[in-house]
Protein backbone atom coordinates (compact mmCIF):
# COMPACT_ATOMS: atom_id res chain seq x y z
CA UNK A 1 35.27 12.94 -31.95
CA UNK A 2 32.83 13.07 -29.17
CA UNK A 3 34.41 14.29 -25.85
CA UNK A 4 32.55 14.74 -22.56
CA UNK A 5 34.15 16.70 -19.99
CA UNK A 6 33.47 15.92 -15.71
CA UNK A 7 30.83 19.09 -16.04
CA UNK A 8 28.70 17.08 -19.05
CA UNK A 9 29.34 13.53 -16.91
CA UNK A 10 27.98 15.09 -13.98
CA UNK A 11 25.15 16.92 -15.61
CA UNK A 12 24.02 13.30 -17.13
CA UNK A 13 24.44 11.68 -13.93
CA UNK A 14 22.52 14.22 -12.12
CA UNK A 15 19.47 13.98 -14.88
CA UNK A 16 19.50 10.35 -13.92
CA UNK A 17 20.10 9.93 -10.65
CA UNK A 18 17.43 12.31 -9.00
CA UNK A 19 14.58 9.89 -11.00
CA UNK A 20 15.91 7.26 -9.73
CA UNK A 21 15.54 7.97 -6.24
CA UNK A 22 12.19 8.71 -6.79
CA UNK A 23 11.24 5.23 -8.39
CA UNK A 24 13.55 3.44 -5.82
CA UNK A 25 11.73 5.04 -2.77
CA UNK A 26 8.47 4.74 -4.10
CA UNK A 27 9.38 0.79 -4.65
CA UNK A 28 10.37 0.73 -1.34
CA UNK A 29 7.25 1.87 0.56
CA UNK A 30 5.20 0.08 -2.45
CA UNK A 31 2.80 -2.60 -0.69
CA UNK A 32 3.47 -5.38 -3.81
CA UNK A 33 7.21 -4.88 -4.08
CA UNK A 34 8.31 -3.26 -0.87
CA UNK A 35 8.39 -6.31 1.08
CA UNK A 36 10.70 -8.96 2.02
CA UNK A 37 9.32 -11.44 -0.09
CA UNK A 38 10.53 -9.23 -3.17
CA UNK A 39 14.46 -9.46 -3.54
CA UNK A 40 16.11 -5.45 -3.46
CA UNK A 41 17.91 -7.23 -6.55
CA UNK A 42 14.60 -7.14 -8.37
CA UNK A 43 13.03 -3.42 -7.52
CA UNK A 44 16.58 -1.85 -8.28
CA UNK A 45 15.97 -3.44 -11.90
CA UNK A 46 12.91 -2.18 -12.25
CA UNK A 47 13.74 0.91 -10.65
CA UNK A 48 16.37 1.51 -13.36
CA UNK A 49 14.25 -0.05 -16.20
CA UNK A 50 11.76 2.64 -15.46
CA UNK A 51 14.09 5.48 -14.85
CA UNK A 52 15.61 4.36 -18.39
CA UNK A 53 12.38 5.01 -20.22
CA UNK A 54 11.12 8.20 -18.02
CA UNK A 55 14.18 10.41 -18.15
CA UNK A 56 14.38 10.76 -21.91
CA UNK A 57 10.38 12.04 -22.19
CA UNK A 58 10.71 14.28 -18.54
CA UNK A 59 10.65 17.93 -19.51
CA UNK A 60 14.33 19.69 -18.62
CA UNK A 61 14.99 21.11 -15.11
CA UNK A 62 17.24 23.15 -13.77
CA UNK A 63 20.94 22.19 -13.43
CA UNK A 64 21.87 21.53 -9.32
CA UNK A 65 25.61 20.28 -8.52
CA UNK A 66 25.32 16.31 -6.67
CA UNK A 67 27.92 17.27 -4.33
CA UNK A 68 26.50 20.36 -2.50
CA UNK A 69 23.45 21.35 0.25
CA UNK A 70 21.14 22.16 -3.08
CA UNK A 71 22.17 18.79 -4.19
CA UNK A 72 21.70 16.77 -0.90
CA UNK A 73 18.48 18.77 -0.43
CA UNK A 74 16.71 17.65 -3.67
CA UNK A 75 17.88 14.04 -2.94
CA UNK A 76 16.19 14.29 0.21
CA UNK A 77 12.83 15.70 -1.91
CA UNK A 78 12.69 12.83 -4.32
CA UNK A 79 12.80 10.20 -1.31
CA UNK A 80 9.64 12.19 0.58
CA UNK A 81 8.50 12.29 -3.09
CA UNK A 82 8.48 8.86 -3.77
CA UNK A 83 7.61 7.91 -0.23
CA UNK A 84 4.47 9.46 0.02
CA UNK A 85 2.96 7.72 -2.80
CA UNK A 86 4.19 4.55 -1.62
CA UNK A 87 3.39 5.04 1.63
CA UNK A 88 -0.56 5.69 1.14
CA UNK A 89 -1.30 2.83 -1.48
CA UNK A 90 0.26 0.53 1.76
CA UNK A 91 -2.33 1.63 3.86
CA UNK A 92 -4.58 -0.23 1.62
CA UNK A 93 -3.38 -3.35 2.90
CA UNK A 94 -2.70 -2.41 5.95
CA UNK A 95 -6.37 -1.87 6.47
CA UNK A 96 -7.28 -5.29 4.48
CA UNK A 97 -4.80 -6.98 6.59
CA UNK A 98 -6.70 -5.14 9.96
CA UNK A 99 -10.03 -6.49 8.71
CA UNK A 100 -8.79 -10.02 8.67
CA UNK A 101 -7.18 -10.03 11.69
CA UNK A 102 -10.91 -8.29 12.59
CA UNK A 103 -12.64 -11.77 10.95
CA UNK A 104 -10.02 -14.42 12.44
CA UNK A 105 -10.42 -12.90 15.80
CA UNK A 106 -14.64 -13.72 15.58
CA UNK A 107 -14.37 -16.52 13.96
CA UNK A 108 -11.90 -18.47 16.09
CA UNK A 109 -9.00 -18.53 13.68
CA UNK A 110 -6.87 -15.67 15.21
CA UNK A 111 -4.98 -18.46 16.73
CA UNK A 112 -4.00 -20.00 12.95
CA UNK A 113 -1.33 -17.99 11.66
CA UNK A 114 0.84 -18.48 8.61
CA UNK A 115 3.74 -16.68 7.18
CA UNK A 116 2.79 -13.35 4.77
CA UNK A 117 5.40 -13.45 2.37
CA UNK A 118 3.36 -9.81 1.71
CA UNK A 119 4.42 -8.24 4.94
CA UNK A 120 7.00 -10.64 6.25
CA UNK A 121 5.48 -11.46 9.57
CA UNK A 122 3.06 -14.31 11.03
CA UNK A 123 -0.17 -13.27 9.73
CA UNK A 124 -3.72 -15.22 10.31
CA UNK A 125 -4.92 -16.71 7.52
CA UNK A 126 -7.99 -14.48 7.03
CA UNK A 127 -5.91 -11.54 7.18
CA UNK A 128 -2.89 -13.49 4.63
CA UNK A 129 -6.39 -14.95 2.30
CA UNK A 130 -8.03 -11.10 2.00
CA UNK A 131 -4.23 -9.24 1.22
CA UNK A 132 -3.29 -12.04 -1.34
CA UNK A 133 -6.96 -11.84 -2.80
CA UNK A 134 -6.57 -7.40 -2.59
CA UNK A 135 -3.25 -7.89 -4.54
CA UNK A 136 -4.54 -10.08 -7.34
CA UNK A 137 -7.94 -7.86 -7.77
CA UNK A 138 -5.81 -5.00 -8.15
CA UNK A 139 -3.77 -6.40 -10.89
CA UNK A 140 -6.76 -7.32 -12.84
CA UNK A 141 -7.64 -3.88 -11.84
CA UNK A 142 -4.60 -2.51 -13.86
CA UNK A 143 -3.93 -0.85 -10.60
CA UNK A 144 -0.11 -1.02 -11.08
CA UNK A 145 -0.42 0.64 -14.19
CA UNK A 146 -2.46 3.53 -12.99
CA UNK A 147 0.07 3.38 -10.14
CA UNK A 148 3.21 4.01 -12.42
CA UNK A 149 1.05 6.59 -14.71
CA UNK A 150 0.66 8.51 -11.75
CA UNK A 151 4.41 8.48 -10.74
CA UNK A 152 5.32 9.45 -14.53
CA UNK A 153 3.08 12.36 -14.35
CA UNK A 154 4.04 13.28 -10.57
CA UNK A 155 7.75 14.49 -13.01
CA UNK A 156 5.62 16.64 -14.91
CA UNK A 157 3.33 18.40 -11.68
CA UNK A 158 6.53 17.85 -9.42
CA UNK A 159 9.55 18.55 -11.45
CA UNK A 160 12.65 18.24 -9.69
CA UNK A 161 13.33 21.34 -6.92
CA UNK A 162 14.85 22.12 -3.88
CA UNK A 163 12.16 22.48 -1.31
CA UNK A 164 10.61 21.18 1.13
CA UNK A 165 7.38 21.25 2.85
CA UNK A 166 5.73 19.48 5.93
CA UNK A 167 2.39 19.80 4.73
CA UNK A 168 2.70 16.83 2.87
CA UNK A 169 3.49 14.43 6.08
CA UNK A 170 0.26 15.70 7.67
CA UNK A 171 -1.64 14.34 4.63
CA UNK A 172 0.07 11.26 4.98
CA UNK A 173 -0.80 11.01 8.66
CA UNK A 174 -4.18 12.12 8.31
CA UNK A 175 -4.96 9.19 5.57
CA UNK A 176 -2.68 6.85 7.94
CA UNK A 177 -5.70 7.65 10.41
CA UNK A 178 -8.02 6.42 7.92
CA UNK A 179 -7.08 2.73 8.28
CA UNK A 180 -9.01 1.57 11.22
CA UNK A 181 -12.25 2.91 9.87
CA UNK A 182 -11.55 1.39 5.95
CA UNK A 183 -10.57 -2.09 7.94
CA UNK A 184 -14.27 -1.76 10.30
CA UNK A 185 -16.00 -1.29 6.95
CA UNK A 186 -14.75 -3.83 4.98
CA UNK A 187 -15.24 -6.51 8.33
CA UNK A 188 -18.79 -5.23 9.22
CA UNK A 189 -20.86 -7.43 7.45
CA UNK A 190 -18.90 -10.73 8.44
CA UNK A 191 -18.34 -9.00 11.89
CA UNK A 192 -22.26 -8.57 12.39
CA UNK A 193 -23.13 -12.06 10.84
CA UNK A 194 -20.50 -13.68 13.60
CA UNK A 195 -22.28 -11.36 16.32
CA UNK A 196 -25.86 -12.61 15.60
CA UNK A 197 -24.23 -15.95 15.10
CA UNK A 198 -22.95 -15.52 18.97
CA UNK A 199 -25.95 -14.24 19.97
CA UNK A 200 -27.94 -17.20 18.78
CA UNK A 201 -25.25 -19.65 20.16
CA UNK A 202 -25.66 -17.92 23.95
CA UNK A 203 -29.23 -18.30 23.76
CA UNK A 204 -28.83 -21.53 23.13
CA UNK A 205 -27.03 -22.91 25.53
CA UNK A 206 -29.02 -20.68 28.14
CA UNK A 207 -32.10 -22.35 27.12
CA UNK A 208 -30.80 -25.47 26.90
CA UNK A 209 -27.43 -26.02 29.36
CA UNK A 210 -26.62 -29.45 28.41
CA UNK A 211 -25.21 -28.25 24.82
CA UNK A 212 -21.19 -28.37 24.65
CA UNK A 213 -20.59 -24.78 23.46
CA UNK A 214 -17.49 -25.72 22.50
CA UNK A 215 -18.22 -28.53 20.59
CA UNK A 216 -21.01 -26.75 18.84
CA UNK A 217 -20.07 -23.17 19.09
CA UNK A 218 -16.69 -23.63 17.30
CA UNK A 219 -18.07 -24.75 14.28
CA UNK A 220 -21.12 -22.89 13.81
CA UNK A 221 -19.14 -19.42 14.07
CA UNK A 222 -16.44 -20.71 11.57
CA UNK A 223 -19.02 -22.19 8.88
CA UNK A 224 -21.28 -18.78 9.15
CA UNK A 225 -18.63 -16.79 8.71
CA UNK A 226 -16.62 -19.02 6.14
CA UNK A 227 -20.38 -18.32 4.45
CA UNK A 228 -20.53 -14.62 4.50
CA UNK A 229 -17.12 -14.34 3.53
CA UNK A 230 -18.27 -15.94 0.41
CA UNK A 231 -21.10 -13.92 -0.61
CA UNK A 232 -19.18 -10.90 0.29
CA UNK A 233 -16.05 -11.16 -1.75
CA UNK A 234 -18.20 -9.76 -4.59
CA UNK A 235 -17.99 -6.59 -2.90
CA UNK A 236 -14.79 -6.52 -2.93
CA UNK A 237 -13.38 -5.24 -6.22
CA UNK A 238 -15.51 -2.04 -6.51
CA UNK A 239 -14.44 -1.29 -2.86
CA UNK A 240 -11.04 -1.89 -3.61
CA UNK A 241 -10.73 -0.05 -6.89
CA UNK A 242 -12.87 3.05 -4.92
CA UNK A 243 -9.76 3.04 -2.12
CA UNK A 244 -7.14 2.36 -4.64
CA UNK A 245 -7.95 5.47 -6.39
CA UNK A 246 -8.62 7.42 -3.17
CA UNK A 247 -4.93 6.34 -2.14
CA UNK A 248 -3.57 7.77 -5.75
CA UNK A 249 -5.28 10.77 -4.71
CA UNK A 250 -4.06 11.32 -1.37
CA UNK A 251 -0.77 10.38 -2.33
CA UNK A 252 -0.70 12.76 -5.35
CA UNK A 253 -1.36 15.96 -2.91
CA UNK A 254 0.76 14.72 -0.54
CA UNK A 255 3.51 14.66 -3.24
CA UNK A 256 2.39 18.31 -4.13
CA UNK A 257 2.90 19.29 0.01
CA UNK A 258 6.17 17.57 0.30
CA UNK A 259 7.23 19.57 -2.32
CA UNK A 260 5.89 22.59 -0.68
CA UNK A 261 3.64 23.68 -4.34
């Protein structure tokens, strides 16, 4: 007869538990599934779904007791752990979010918000079109699956430990930094189209003062950049999958810091 005693229960629980954290903070901070619009019912399923099928192929790691500092300090870990890969793929939108809120603002449609079920706030509809567009791309991108190959493997480079390290914050922050600069790249070409578009419109009217700017201003800045939009949308997957995979990267190292390796 099979008999487990507390020691084997806890040892189990322990094996299961500090994966789980892991998956659950990384689903937290994740930019598809870590919003509002995603029930917590739903990411603690998965979360547990995918702690199911890693723990039996993770390689074995030394035994630490739940209920002590060792054991409270590891938890701790595989939250960073998890959040710092989260953390950097959000950026991603963050910065795709930026550069609509960069388009609507020249265009004249900063004032026509909606609600982002993406980031749970009242977005314009540039910046709610371009993160809804991201998101799709990167699911015919396969990006969640290179997202959750990279979290199995971050269990083999990053078994479980106790330490910690603040390196891996600064990597965070200094990729953080990289958002305005990823947001003014991917809005340049509309940006410049609307500012020649401007220009043209101010000559214009200086050349000829009768003109209602308003009533001919308005629309020629919203169907040039409605236009350029267009063409450059084709762009947008290879950028994408080029910061996608940027992100991973960032996120792996910072994983490596956190854990102080």
């Amino acid at each position: 007869m099979l008999t487990l005693s507390s020691v084997d229960l806890e040892g189990m629980l322990t094996l299961f538990l500090f994966p789980l954290v892991r998956i659950l903070a990384w689903l937290s901070f994740d930019p598809l599934l870590g919003n509002r619009s995603a029930p917590a019912r739903v990411r603690l399923i998965l979360g547990v779904a995918l702690a199911v099928a890693i723990v039996p192929v993770l390689p074995p790691v030394e035994p630490v007791v739940l209920m002590s500092a060792d054991g409270i300090l590891v938890l701790l870990q595989q939250i960073a752990i998890g959040a710092a890969l989260g953390f950097t793929l959000r950026i991603i939108f963050a910065a795709v979010e930026l550069a609509g809120q960069f388009i609507g603002l020249q265009m004249g449609l900063s004032f026509a918000t909606l609600f982002d079920p993406v980031n749970g706030a009242q977005t314009p509809v540039i910046a709610q079109f371009l993160v809804l567009t991201s998101a799709l791309v990167l699911f015919a991108l396969n990006g969640h699956h290179l997202v959750i190959g990279a979290l199995v493997q971050s269990f083999y480079d990053i078994p479980v430990s106790a330490s910690l390290s603040g390196a891996g914050f600064a990597m965070v922050a200094n990729w953080a930094a990289a958002l305005f600069s990823t947001a003014l790249h991917i809005a340049l070409p509309i940006t410049a189209a609307l500012l020649a578009t401007n220009l043209a419109i101010g000559m214009m009217t200086r050349a000829s003062p009768q003109l209602n700017i308003f009533a001919i201003g308005f629309p020629l800045t919203l169907g040039a950049g409605f236009v350029v939009l267009y063409f450059t949308l084709a762009y947008l997957p290879g950028l994408l999958e080029q910061l996608w995979l940027k992100a991973m990267q960032v996120g792996a190292a910072a994983m490596f810091g956190v854990a102080g390796r």
